[in-house]
Protein backbone atom coordinates (compact mmCIF):
# COMPACT_ATOMS: atom_id res chain seq x y z
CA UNK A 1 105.97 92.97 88.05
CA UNK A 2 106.45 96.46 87.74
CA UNK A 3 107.32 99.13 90.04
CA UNK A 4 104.29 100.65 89.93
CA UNK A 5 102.72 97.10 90.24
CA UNK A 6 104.82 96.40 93.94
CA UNK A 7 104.04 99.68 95.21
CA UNK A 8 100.28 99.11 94.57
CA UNK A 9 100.57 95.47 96.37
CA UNK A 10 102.56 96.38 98.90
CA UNK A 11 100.45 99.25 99.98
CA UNK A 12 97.58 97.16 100.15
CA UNK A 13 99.55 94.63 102.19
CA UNK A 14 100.65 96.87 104.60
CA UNK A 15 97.12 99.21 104.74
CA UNK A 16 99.64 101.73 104.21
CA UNK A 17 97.78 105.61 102.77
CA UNK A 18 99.57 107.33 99.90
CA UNK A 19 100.51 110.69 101.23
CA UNK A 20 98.03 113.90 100.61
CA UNK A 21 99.69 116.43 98.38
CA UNK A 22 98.97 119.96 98.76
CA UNK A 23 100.19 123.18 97.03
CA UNK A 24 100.56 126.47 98.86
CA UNK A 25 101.77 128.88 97.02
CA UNK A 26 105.36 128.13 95.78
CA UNK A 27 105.72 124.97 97.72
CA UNK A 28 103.99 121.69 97.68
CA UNK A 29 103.51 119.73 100.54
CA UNK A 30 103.19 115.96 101.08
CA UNK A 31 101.66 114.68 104.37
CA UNK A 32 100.19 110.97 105.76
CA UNK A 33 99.53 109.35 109.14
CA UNK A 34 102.12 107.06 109.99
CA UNK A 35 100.49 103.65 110.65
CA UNK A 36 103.96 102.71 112.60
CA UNK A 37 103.52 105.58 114.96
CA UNK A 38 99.74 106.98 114.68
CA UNK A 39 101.83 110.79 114.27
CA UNK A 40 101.64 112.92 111.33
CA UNK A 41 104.68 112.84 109.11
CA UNK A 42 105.22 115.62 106.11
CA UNK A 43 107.80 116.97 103.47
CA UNK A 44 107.92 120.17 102.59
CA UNK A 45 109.54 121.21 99.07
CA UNK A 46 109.94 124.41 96.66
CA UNK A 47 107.31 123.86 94.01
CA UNK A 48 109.97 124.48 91.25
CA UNK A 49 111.74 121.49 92.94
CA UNK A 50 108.61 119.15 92.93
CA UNK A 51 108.28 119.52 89.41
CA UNK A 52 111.47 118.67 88.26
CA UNK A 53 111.33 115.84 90.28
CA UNK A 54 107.76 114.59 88.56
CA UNK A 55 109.26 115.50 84.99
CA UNK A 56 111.98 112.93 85.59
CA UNK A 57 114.91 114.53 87.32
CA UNK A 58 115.99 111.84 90.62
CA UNK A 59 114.31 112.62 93.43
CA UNK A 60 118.12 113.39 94.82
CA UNK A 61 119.06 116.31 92.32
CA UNK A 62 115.97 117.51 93.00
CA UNK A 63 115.98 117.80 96.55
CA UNK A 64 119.56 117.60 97.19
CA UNK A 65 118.89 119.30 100.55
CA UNK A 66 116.49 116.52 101.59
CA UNK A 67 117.47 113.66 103.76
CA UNK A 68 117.29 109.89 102.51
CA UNK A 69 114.06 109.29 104.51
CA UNK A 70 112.39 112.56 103.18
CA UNK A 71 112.88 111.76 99.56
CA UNK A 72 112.04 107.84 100.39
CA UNK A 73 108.69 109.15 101.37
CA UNK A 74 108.22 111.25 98.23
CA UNK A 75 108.81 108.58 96.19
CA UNK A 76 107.33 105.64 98.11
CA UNK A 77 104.95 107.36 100.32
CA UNK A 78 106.82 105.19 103.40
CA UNK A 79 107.64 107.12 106.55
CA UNK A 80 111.29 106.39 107.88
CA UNK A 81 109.19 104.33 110.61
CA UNK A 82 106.96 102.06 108.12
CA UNK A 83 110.19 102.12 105.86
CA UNK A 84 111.96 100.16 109.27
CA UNK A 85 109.09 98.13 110.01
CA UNK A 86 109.23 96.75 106.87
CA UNK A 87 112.99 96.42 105.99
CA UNK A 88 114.68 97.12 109.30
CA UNK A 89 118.36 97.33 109.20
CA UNK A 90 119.50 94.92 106.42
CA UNK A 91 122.71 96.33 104.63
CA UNK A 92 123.13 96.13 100.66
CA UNK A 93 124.50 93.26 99.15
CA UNK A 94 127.59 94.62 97.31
């Protein structure tokens, strides 16, 4: 299964929305309901920085100044909340 292929299932598992993108002027803007909390949740970015990012750069040279959950969103679409609800706090196996 691909990446693309367990985002796709797990969204439809969950009833989770991919986030609405938006462009205003030199910054794009990514924004969804949370289904966790019913509250709006959204990431703002430089437009130069979003498209690195969907050229290929990682999403954390990118957006360096973003926290963990902000760039999880980008690139799953999960809000820290749904991102809890679905993995709560397991630790990495080293």
């Amino acid at each position: 299964m691909t990446l693309t292929d367990l985002k796709a299932y797990l969204q439809k598992e969950s009833g989770r929305a991919e986030p609405v993108i938006s462009v205003d002027n030199d910054s794009v803007t990514a924004s969804k309901e949370c289904s966790e909390l019913g509250s709006v949740y959204s990431v703002t970015v430089p437009l130069r920085d979003y498209t690195l990012w969907r050229s290929g750069e990682l999403a954390q040279n990118a957006f360096p100044y973003l926290s963990a959950d902000q760039r999880e969103f980008l690139i799953s679409g999960s809000t820290p909340a749904e991102f809890e609800a679905m993995f709560g706090d397991e630790e990495e196996e080293e």
